[in-house]
Protein backbone atom coordinates (compact mmCIF):
# COMPACT_ATOMS: atom_id res chain seq x y z
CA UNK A 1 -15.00 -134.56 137.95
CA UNK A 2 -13.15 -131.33 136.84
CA UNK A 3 -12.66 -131.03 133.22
CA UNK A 4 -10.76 -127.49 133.24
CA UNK A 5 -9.25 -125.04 135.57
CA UNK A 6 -9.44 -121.24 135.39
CA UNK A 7 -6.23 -119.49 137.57
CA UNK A 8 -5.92 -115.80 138.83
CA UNK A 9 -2.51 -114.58 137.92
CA UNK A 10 -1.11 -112.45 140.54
CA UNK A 11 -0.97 -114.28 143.63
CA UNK A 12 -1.77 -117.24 142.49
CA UNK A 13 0.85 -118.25 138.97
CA UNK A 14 3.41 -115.55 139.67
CA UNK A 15 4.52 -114.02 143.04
CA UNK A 16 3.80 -110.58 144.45
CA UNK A 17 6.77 -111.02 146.81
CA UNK A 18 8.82 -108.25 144.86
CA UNK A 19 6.50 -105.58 144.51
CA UNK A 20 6.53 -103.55 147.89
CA UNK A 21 10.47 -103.60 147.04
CA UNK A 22 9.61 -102.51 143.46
CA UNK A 23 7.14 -100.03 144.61
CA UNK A 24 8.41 -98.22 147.21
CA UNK A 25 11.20 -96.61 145.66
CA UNK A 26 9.02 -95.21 143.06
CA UNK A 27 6.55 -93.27 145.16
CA UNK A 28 10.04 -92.38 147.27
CA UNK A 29 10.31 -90.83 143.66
CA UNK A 30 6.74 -88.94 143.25
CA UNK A 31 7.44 -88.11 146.36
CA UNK A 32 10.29 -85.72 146.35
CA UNK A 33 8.99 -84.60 143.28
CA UNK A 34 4.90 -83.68 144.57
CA UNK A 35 5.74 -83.23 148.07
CA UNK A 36 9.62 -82.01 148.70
CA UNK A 37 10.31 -82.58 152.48
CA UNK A 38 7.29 -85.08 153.06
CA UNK A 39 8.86 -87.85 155.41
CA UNK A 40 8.98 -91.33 153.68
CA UNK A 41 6.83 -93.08 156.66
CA UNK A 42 4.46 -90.22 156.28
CA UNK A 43 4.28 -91.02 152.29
CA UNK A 44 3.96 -94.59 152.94
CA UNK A 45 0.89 -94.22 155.34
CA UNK A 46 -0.83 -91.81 152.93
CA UNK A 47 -0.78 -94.24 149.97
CA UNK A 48 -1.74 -96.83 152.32
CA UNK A 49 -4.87 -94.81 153.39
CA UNK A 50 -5.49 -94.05 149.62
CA UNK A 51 -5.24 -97.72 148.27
CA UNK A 52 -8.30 -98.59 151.18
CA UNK A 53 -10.39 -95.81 150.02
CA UNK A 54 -10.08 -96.49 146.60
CA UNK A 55 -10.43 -99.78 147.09
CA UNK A 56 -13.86 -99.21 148.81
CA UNK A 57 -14.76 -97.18 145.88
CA UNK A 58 -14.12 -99.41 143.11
CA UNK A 59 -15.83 -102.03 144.70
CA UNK A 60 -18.56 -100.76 143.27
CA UNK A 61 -17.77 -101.00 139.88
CA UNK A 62 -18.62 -103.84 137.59
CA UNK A 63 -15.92 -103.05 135.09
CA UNK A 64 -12.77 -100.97 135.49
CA UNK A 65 -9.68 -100.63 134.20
CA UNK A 66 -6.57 -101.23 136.51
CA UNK A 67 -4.16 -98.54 135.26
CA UNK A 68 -7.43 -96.26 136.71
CA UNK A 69 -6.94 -98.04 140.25
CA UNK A 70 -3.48 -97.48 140.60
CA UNK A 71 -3.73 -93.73 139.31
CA UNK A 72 -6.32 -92.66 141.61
CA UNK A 73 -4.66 -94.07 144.50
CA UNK A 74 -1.60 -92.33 143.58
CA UNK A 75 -3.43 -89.16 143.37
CA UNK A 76 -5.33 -89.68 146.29
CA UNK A 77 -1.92 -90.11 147.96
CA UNK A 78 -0.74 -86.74 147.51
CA UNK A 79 -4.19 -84.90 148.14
CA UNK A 80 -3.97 -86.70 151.86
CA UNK A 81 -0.61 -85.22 152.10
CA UNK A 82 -1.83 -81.07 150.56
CA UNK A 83 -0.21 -81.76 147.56
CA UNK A 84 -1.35 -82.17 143.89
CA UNK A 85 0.45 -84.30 141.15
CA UNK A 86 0.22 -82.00 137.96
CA UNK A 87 -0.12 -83.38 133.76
CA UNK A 88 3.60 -84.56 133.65
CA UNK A 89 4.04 -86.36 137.13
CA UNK A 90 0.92 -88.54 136.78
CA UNK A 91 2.02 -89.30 133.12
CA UNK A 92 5.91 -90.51 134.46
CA UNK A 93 4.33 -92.43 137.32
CA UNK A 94 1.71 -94.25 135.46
CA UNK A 95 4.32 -95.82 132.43
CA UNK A 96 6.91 -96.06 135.19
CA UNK A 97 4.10 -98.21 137.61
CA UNK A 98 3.25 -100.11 134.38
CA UNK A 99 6.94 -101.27 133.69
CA UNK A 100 8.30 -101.91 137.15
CA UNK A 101 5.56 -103.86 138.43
CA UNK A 102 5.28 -105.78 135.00
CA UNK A 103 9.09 -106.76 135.31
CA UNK A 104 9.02 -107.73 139.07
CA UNK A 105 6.12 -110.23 139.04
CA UNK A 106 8.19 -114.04 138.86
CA UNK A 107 6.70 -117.12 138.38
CA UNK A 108 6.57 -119.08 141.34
CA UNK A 109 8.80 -122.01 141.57
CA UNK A 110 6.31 -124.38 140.79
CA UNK A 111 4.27 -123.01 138.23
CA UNK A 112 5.17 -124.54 134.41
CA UNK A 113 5.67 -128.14 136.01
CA UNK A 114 2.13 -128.12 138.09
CA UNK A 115 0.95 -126.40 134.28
CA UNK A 116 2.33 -129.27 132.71
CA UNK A 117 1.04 -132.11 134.91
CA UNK A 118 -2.76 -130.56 134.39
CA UNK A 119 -2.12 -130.03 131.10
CA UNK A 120 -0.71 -134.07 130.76
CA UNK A 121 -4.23 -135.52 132.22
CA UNK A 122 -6.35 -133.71 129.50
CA UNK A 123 -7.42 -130.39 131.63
CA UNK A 124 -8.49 -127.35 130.08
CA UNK A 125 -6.54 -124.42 131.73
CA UNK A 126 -6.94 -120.92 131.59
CA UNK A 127 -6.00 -117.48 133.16
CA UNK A 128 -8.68 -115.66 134.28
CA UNK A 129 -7.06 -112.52 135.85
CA UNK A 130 -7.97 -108.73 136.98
CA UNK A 131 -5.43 -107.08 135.12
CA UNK A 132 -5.13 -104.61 131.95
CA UNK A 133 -3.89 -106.00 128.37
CA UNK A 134 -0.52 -104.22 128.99
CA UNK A 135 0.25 -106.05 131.85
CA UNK A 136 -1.19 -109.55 131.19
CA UNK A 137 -0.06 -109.68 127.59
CA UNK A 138 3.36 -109.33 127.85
CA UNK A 139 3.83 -111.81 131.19
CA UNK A 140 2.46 -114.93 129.13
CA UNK A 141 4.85 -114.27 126.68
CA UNK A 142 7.56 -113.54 128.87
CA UNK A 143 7.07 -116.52 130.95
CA UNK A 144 5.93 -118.63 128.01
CA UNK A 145 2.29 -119.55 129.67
CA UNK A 146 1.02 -120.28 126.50
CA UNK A 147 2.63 -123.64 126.02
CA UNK A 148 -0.18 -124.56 128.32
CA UNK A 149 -2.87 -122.31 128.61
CA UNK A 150 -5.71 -122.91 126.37
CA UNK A 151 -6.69 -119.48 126.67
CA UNK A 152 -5.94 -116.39 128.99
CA UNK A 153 -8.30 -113.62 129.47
CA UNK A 154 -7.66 -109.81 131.35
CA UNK A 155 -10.62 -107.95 132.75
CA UNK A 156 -9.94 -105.51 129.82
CA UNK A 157 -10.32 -107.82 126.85
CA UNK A 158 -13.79 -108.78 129.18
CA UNK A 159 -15.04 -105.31 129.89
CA UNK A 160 -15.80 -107.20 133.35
CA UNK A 161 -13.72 -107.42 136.39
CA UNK A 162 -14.04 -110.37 138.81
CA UNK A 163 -16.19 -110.95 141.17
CA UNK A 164 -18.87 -109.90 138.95
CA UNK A 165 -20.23 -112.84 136.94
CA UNK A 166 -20.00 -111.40 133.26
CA UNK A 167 -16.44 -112.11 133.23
CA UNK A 168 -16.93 -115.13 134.40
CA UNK A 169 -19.83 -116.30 132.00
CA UNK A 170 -17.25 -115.22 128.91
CA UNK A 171 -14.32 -117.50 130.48
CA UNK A 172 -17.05 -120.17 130.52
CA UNK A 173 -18.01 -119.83 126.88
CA UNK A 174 -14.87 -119.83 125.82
CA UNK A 175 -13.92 -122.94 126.98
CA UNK A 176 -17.24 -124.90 126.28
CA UNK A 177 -17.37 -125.78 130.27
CA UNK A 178 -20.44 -126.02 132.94
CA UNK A 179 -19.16 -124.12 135.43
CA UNK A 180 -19.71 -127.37 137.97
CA UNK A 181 -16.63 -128.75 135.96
CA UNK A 182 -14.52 -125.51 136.96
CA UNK A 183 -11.96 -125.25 139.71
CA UNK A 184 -11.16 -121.93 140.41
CA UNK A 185 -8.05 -121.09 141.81
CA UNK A 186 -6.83 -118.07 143.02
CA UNK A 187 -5.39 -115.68 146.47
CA UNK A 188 -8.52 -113.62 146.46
CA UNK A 189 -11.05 -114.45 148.85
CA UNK A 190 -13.33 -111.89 147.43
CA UNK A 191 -12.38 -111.67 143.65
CA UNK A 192 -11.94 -115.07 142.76
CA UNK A 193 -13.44 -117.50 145.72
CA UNK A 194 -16.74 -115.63 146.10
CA UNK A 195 -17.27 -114.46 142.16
CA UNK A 196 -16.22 -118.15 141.54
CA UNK A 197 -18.27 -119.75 144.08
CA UNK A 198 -21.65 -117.66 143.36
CA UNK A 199 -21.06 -119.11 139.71
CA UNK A 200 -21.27 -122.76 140.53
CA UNK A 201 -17.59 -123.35 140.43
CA UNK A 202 -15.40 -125.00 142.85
CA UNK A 203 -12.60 -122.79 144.62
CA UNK A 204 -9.37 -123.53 145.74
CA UNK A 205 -7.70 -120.44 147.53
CA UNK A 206 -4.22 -120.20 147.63
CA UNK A 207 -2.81 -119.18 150.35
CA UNK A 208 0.75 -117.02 150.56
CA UNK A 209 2.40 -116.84 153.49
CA UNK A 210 3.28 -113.14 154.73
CA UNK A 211 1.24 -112.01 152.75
CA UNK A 212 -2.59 -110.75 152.34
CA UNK A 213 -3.95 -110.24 148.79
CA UNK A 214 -4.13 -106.97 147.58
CA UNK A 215 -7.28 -104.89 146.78
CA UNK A 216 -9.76 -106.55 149.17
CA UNK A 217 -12.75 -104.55 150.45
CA UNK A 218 -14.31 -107.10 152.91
CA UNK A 219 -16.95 -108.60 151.20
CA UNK A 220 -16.09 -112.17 150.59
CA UNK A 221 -18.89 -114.37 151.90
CA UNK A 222 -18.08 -117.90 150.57
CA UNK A 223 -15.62 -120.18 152.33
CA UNK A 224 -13.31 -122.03 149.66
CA UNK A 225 -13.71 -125.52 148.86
CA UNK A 226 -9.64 -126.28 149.57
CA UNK A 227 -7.36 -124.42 150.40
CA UNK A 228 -3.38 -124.98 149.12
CA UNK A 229 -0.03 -123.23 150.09
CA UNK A 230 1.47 -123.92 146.61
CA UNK A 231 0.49 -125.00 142.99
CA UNK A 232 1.86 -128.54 143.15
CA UNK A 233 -0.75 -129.28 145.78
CA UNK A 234 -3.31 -128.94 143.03
């Protein structure tokens, strides 16, 4: 019987489904700004290619911190395309990356009232998300997740970033659960299923339609427990 449940956050209690919107325009932006004359498409397919080999590469890494990720990928963008961001450009694009993609992620329809049904039969609930302080922070408080949450942890305050078990071992001790009374739920198959799984917990993977989650590398070998197209189903 589960006594608690730890969520991702992206993906899983608020929606990505603004972000390639959000995003686009901004490295339309860098763009004309590193590379005058680059064609969109061809800016598009470079920070495509960067965002895979990055990802590759930080798959490696117990412990990093996401304003890193999304850097490096931008930079990586440019050097695909002969160009190099200087001091200034990477400085604009990393506070202006911070603040659009912090105001586009939404709660998804069903998020506070599935919260407060959990919450109503006694379960412990947390956030256990890959994201840096600046971003996580400032969404609970926005979208009032606290009135449920028991506690919410980022992969910064952790010094550990999921799938690797230290972060989940300090989620665990913080909320005086065996991981066997843990459900897991999350849209990563390899973040959150497999880290999850390999700790003893049970996994639910939800699923978004149109949509693959971001920052996978391939190396997801655990099959979820149940898998769920919204919160409510929980």
């Amino acid at each position: 019987m589960f006594k608690g449940i730890f969520f991702d956050l992206g993906g899983t209690l608020v929606s990505y489904e603004n972000v390639n919107r959000t995003h686009a325009p901004l490295l339309l932006e860098a763009g004309a700004r590193v590379a005058p004359g680059r064609p969109p498409q061809a800016i598009k397919e470079a920070y495509g290619q960067a965002v895979q080999e990055v990802t590759a590469h930080y798959a490696e890494k117990d412990y990093y911190l996401h304003r890193d990720f999304f850097l490096d990928s931008f930079a990586r963008c440019f050097e695909l395309l002969e160009a190099r961001a200087d001091a200034a450009t990477l400085s604009w694009y990393q506070q202006e990356h911070l603040a659009r993609l912090r105001d586009c992620l939404v709660l998804k329809p069903d998020c506070h009232a599935t919260l407060a049904a959990l919450k109503a039969r006694g379960l412990y609930l947390s956030v256990v998300s890959n994201i840096d302080d600046d971003m996580l922070e400032p969404i609970i408080a926005r979208e009032a997740l606290h009135t449920w949450l028991d506690h919410w942890t980022s992969s910064e305050a952790a010094r550990s970033c999921k799938p690797h078990a230290r972060f989940f071992e300090i989620c665990l001790e913080k909320s005086g659960l065996a991981a066997h009374e843990v459900l897991f739920v999350g849209d990563s198959p390899e973040h959150d299923i497999d880290g999850a799984a390999r700790m003893g917990m049970k996994t639910a993977l939800i699923v978004n339609p149109g949509s693959e989650p971001p920052l996978q590398s391939g190396r997801a070998r655990h099959a979820p427990d149940y898998v769920v197209e919204d919160l409510a189903a929980l």
